[in-house]
C-alpha atoms as a PDB file:
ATOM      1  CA  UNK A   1       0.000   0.000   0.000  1.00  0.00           C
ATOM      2  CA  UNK A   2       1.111   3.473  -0.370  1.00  0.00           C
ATOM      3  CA  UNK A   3       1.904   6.002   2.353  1.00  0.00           C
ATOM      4  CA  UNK A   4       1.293   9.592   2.621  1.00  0.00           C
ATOM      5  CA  UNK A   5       4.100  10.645   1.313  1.00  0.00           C
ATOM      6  CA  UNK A   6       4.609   8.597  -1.729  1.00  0.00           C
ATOM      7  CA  UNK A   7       3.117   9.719  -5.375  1.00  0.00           C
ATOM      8  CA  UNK A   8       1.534   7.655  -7.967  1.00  0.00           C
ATOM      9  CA  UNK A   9       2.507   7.922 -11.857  1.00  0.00           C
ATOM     10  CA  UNK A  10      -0.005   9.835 -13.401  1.00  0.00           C
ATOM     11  CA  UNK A  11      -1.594   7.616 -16.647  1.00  0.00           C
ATOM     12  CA  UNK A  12      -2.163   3.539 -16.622  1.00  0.00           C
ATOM     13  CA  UNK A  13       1.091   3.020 -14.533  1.00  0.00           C
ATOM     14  CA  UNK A  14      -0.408   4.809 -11.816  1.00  0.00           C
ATOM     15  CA  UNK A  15      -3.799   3.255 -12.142  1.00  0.00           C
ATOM     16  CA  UNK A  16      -2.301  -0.452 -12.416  1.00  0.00           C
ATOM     17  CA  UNK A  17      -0.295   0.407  -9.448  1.00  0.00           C
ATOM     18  CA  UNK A  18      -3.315   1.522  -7.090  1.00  0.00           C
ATOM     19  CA  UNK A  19      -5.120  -1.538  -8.442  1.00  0.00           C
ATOM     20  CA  UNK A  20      -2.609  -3.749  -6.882  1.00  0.00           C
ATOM     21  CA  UNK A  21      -2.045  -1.660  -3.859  1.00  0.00           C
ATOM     22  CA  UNK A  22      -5.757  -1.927  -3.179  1.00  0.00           C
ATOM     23  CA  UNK A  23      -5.910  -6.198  -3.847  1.00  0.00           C
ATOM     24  CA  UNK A  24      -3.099  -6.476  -1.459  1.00  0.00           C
ATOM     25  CA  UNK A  25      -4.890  -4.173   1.097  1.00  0.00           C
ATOM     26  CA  UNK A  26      -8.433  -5.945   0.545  1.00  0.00           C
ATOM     27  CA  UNK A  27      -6.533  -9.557   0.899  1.00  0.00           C
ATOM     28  CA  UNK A  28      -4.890  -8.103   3.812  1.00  0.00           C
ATOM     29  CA  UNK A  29      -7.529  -7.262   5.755  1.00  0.00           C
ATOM     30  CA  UNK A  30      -9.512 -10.462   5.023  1.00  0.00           C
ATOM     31  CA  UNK A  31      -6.172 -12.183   6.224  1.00  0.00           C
ATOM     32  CA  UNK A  32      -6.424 -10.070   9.411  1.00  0.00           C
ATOM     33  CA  UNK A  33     -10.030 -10.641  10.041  1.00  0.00           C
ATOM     34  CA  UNK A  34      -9.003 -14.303  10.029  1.00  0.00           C
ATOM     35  CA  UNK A  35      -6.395 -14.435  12.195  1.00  0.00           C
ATOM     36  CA  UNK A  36      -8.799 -12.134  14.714  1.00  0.00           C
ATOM     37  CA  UNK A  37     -11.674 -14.808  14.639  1.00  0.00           C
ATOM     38  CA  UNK A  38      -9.222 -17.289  15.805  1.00  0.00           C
ATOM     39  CA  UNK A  39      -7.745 -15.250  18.700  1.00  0.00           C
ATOM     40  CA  UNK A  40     -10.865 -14.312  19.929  1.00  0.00           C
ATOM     41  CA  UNK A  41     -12.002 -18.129  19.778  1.00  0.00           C
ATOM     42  CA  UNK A  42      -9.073 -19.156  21.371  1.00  0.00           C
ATOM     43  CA  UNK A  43      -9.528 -16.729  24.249  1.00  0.00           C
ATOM     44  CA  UNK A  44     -12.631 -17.730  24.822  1.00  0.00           C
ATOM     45  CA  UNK A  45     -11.179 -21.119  25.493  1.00  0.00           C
ATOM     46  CA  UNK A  46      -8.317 -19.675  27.786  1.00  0.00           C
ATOM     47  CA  UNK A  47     -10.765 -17.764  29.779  1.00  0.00           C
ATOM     48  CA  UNK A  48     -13.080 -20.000  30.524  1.00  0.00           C
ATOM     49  CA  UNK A  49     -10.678 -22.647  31.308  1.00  0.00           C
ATOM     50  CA  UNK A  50      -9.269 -20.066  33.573  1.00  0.00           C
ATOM     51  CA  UNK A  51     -11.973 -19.663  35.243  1.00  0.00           C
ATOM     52  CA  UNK A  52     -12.474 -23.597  35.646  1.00  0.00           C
ATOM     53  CA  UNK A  53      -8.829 -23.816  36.762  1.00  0.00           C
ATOM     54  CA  UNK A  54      -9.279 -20.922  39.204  1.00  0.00           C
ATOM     55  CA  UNK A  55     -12.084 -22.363  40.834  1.00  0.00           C
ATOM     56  CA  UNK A  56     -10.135 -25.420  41.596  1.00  0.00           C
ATOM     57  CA  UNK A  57      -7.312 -23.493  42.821  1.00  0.00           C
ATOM     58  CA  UNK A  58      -9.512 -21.518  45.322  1.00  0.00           C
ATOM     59  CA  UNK A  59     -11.142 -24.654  46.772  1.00  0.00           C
ATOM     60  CA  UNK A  60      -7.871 -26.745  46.791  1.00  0.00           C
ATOM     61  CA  UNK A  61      -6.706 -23.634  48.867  1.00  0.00           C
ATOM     62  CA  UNK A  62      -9.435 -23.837  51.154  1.00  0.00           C
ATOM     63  CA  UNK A  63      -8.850 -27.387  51.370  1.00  0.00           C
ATOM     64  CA  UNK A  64      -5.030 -27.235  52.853  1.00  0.00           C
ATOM     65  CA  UNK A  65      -5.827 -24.085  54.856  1.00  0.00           C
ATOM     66  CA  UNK A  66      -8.926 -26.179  56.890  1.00  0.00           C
ATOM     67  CA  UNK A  67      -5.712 -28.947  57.500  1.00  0.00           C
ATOM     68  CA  UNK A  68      -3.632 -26.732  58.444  1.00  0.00           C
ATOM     69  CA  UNK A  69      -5.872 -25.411  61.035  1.00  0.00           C
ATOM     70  CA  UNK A  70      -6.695 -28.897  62.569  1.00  0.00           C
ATOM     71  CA  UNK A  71      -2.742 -29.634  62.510  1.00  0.00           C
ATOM     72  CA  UNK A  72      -1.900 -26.532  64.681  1.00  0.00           C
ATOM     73  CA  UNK A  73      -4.306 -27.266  67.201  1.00  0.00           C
ATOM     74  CA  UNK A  74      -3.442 -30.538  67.634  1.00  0.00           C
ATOM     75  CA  UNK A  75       0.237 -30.409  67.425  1.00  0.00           C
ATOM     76  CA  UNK A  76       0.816 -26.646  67.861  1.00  0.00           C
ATOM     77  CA  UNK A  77       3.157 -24.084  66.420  1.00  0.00           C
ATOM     78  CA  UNK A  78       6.180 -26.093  66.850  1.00  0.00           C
ATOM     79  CA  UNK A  79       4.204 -29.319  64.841  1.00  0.00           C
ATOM     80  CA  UNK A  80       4.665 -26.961  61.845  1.00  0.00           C
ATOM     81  CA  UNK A  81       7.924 -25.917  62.133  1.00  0.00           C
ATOM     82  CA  UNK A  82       9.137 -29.508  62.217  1.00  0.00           C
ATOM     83  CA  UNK A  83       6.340 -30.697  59.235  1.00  0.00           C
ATOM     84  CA  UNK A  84       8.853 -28.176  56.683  1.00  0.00           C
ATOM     85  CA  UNK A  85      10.888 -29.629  54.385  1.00  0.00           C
ATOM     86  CA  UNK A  86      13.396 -28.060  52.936  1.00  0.00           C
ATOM     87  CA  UNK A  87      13.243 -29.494  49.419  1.00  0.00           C
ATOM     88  CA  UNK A  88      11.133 -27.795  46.580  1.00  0.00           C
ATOM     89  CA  UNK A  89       8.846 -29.178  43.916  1.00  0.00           C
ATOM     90  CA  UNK A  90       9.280 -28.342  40.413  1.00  0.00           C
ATOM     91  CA  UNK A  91       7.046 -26.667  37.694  1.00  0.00           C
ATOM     92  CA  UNK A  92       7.634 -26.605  33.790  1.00  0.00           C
ATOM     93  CA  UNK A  93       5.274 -24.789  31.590  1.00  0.00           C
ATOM     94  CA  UNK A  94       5.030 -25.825  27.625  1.00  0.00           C
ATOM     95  CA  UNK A  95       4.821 -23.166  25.631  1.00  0.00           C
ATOM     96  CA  UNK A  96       2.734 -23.094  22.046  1.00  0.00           C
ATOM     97  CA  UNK A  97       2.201 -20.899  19.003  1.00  0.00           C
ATOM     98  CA  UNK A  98      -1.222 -19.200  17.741  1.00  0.00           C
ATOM     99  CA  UNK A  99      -0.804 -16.488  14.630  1.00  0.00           C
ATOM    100  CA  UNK A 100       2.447 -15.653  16.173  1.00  0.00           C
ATOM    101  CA  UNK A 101       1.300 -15.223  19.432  1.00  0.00           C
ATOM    102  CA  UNK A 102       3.464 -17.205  22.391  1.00  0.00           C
ATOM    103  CA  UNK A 103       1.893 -18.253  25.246  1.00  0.00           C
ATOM    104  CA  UNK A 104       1.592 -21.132  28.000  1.00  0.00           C
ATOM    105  CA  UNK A 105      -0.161 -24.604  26.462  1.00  0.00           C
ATOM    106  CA  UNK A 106       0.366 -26.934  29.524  1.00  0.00           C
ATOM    107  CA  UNK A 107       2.015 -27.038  32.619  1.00  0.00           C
ATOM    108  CA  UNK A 108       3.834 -30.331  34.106  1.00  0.00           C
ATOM    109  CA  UNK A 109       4.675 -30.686  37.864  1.00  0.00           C
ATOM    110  CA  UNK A 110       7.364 -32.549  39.402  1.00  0.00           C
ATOM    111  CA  UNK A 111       6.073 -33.030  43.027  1.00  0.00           C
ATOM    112  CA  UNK A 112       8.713 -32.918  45.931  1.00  0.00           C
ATOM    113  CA  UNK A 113      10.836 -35.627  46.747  1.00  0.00           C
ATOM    114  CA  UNK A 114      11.582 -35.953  50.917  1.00  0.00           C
ATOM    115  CA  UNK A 115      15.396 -37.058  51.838  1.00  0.00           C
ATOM    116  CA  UNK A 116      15.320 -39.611  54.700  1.00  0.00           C
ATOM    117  CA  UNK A 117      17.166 -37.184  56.730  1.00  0.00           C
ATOM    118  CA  UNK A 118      13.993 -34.749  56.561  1.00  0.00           C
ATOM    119  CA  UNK A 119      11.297 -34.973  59.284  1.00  0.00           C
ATOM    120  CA  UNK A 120       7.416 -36.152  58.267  1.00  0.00           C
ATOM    121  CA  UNK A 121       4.812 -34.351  59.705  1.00  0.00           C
ATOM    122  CA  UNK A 122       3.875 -35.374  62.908  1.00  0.00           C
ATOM    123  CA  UNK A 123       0.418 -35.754  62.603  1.00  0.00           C
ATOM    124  CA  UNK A 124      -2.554 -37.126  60.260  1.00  0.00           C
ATOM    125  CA  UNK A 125      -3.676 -33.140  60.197  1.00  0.00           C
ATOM    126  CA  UNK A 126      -0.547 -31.257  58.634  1.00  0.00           C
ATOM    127  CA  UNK A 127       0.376 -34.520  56.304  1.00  0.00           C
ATOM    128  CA  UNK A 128      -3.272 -33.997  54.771  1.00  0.00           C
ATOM    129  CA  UNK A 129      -2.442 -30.313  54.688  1.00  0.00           C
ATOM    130  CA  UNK A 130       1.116 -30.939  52.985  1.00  0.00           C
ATOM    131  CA  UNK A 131      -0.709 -32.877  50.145  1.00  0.00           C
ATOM    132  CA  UNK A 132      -3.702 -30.323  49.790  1.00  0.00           C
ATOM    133  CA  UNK A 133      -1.240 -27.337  49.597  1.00  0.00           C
ATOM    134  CA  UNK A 134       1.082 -29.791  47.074  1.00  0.00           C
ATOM    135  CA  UNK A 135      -2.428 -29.914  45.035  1.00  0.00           C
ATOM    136  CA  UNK A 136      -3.307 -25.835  45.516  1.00  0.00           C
ATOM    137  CA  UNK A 137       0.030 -24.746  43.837  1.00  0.00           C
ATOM    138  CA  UNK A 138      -0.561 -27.167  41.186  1.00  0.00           C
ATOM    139  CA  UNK A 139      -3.637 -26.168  40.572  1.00  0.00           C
ATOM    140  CA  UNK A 140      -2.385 -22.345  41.343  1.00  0.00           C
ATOM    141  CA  UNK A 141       0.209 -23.169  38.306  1.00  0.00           C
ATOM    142  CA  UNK A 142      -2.635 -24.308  35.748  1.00  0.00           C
ATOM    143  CA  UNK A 143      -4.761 -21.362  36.505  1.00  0.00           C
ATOM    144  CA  UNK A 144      -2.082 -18.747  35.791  1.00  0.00           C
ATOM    145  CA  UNK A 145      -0.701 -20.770  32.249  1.00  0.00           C
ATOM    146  CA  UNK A 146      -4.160 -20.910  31.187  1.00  0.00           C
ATOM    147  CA  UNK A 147      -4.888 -16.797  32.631  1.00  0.00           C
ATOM    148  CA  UNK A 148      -1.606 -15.683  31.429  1.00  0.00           C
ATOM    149  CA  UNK A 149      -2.519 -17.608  27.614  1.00  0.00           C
ATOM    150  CA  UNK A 150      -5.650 -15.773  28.213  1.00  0.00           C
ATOM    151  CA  UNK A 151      -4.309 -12.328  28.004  1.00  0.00           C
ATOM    152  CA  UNK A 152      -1.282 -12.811  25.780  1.00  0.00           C
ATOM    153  CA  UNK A 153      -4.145 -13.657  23.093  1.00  0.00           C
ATOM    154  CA  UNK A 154      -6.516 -10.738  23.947  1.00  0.00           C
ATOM    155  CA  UNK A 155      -3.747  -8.450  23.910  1.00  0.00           C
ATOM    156  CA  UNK A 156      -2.534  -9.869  20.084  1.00  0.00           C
ATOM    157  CA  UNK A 157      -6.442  -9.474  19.155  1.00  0.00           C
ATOM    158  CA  UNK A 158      -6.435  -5.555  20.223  1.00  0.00           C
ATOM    159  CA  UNK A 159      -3.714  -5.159  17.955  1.00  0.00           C
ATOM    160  CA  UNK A 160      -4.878  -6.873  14.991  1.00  0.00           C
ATOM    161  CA  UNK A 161      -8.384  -4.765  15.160  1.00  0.00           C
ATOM    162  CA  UNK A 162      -6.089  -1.899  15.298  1.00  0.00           C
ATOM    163  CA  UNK A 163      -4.741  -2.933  12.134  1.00  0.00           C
ATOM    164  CA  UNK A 164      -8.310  -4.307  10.129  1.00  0.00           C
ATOM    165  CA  UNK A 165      -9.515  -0.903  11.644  1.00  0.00           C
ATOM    166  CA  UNK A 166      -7.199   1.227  10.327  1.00  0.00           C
ATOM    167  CA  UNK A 167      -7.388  -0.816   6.802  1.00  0.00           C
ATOM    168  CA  UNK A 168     -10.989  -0.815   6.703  1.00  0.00           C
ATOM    169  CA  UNK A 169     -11.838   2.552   7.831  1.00  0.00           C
ATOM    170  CA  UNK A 170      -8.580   4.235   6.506  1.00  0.00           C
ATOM    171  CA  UNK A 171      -6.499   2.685   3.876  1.00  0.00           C
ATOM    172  CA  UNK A 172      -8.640   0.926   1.626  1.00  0.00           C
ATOM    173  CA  UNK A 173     -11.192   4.268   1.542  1.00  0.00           C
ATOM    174  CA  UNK A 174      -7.769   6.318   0.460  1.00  0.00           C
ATOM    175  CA  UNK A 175      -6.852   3.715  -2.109  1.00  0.00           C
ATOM    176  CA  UNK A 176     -10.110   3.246  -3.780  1.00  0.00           C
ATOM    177  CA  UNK A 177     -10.616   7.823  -3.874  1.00  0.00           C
ATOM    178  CA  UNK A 178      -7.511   7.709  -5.396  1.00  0.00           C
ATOM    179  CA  UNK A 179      -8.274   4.879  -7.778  1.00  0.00           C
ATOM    180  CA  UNK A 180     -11.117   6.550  -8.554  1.00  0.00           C
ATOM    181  CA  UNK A 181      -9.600   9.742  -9.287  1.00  0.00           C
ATOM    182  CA  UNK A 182      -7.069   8.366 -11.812  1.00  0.00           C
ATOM    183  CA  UNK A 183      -9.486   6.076 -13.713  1.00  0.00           C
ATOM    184  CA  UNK A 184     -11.703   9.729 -13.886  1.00  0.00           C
ATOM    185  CA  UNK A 185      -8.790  11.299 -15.204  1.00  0.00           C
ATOM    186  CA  UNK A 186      -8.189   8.490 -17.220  1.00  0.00           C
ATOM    187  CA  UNK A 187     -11.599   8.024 -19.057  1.00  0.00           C
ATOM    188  CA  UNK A 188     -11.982  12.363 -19.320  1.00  0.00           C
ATOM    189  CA  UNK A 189      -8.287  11.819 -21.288  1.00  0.00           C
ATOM    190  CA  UNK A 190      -9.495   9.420 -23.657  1.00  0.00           C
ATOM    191  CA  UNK A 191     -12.453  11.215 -23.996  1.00  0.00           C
ATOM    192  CA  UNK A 192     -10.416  14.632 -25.392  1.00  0.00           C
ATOM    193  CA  UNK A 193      -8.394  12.326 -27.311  1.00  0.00           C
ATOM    194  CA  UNK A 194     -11.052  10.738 -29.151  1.00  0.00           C
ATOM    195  CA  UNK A 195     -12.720  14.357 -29.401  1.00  0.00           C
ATOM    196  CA  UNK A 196      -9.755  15.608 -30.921  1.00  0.00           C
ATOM    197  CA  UNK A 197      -8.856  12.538 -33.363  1.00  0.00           C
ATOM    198  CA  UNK A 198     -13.248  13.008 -34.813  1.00  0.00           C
ATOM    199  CA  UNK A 199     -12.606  16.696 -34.948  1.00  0.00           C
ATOM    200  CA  UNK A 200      -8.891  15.791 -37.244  1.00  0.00           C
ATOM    201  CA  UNK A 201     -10.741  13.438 -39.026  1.00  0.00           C
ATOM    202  CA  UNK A 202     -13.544  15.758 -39.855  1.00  0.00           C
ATOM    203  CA  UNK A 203     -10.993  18.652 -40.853  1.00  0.00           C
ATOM    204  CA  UNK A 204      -8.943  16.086 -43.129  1.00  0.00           C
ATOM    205  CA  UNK A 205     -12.029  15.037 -44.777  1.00  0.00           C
ATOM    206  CA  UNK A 206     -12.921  18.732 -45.212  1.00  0.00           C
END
């Protein structure tokens, strides 16, 4: 597409030139349009998966914390200081590719592995509460892929309507006036010219 700046050759170049500036414009757009139905489709799927995910994350949450509770009060303070382990669990996240768009697919979890040296909780209480909260961050690690995906996709499909907007509403308008224009000044040219060529005729003949 042209810019601003740039001039088109008066004549047939000029109007073969805006013809083909205007099909790649059109084809772009449609191409954009495209691409924006399947971001917004596949955001629809991240969201509401996100919401799913969060919902488990919240009552997995709840779930540890009402463990945790019963573990204090029956083994106090101290129960929990000895139930921590010093070793960590481990989270990978797969990223995929939409329309150029990178973002979190799936997330795999490695849970914690304890060393015989570390302690075990020391009641039924906090080792429920250990594998609740091992479940919450699991499920806290799904609902953020799946959220983050979520908003790395809306944010791609703001820009792309920026674009089809500015093609649609701008571009395309600008390309076709022009087009129009030249094919005017086109037709009113042939016009004199086959004026002019009846009017030599008519004198010759004379």
């Amino acid at each position: 597409m042209t810019g601003r700046g740039s001039r088109v050759p008066a004549g047939r170049a000029g109007r073969l030139r805006l013809r083909r500036n205007l099909a790649t414009a059109l084809r772009g757009a449609d191409l954009l349009e495209r691409k924006l139905r399947l971001l917004t489709d596949r955001e629809r799927v991240a969201r509401r998966t996100a919401e799913e995910a969060g919902r488990v994350w919240r009552e997995r949450l709840a779930e540890a914390d009402s463990w945790l509770v019963r573990g204090v009060l029956l083994g106090g303070e101290e129960a929990l200081a000895e139930a921590a382990q010093a070793d960590r669990a481990r989270i990978d996240i797969e990223w995929a590719m939409l329309m150029g768009v990178r973002h979190p697919a799936t997330v795999s979890w490695t849970d914690p592995v304890r060393s015989p040296d570390e302690r075990t909780p020391p009641n039924t209480a906090l080792a429920h509460a250990e594998t609740a909260y091992r479940a919450a961050v699991r499920a806290a690690a799904t609902y953020a892929a799946h959220e983050t995906a979520a908003e790395l996709l809306a944010a791609e499909a703001v820009r792309t309507r920026h674009r089809v907007r500015a093609l649609r509403r701008r571009w395309i308008p600008r390309l076709q006036g022009e087009l129009q224009a030249v094919e005017l000044a086109l037709e009113e040219g042939e016009h004199e010219e086959a004026v002019r060529r009846r009017w030599a005729a008519a004198r010759g003949a004379r």
